[in-house]
Protein backbone atom coordinates (compact mmCIF):
# COMPACT_ATOMS: atom_id res chain seq x y z
CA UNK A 1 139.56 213.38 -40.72
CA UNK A 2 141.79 212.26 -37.84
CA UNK A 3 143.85 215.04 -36.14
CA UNK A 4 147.26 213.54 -34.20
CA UNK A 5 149.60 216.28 -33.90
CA UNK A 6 150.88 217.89 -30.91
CA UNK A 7 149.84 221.51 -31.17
CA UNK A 8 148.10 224.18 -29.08
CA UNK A 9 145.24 224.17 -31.01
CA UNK A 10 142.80 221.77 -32.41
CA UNK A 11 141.26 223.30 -35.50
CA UNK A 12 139.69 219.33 -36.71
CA UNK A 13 138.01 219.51 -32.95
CA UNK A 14 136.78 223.09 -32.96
CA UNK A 15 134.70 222.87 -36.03
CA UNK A 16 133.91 219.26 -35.67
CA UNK A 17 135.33 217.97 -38.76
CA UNK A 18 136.71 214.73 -37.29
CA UNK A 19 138.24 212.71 -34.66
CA UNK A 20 141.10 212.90 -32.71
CA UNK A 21 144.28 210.75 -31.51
CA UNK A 22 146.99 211.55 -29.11
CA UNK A 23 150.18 212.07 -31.46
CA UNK A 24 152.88 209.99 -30.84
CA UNK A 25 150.49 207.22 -29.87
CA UNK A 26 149.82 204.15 -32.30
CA UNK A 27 146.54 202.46 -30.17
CA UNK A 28 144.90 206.04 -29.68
CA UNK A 29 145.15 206.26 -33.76
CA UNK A 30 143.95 202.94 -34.22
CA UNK A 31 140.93 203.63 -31.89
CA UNK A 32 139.98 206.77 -33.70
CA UNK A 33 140.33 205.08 -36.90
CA UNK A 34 138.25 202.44 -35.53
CA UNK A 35 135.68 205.19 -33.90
CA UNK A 36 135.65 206.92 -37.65
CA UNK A 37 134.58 203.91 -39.39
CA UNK A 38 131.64 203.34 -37.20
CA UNK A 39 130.52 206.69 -37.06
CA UNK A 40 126.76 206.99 -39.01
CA UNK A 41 128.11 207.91 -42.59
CA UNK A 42 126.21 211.17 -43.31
CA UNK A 43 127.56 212.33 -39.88
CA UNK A 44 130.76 211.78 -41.51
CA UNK A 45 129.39 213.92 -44.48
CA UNK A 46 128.70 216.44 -42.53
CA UNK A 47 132.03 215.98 -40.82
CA UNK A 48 133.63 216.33 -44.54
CA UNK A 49 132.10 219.21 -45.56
CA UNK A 50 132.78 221.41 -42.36
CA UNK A 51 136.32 220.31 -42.72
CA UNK A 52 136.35 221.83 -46.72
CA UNK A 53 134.46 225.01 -45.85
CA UNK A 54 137.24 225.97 -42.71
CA UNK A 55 139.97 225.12 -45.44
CA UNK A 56 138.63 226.73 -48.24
CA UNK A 57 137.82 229.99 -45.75
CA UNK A 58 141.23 230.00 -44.36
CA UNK A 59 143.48 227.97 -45.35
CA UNK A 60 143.98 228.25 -49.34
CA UNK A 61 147.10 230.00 -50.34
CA UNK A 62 145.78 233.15 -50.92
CA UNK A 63 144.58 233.19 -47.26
CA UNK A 64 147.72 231.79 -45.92
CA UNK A 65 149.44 234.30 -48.19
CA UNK A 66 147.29 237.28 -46.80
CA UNK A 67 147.94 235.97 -43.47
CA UNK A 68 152.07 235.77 -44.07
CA UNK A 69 151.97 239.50 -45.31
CA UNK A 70 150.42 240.61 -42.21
CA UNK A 71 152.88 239.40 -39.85
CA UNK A 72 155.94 240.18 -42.03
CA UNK A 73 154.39 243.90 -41.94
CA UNK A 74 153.98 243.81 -37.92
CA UNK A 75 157.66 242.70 -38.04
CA UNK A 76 159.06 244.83 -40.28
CA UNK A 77 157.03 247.63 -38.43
CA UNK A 78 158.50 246.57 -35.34
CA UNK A 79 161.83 246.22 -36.19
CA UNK A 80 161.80 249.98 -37.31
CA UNK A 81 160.81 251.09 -34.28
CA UNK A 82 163.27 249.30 -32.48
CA UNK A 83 166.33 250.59 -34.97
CA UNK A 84 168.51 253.41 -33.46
CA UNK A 85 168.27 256.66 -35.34
């Protein structure tokens, strides 16, 4: 997988699922496609299935779901407490 997306975190790097690119940038993306290629394929395996297993433990819709409802619930929460009586 090649991550190139401008965001605090960098779940592909974390787990080691992949390479990554500087967004925005059409020579870093290039490169990393170039540095996936060459990279010893049952590295790239392994690569593969660490990047199913993080999706499949948090990122199916049931656990995005689950995750939604929890922060709804802190907001609504919130939101009460904040409400003049």
């Amino acid at each position: 997988m090649i991550f190139s997306v401008r965001t605090p975190t960098n779940l592909v790097e974390e787990i080691g699922a992949g390479v990554t690119a500087s967004a925005g940038d059409p020579d870093a993306l290039a490169r990393a496609i170039i540095e996936l290629e060459a990279t010893d394929p049952h590295l790239r395996a392994e690569m593969g299935v660490r990047g199913c297993a993080a999706v499949r433990a948090g990122y199916t819709f049931d656990a995005l779901a689950a995750q939604l409802e929890v922060v709804c619930t802190s907001v609504a929460r919130t939101s009460e407490h904040g409400r003049a009586k």
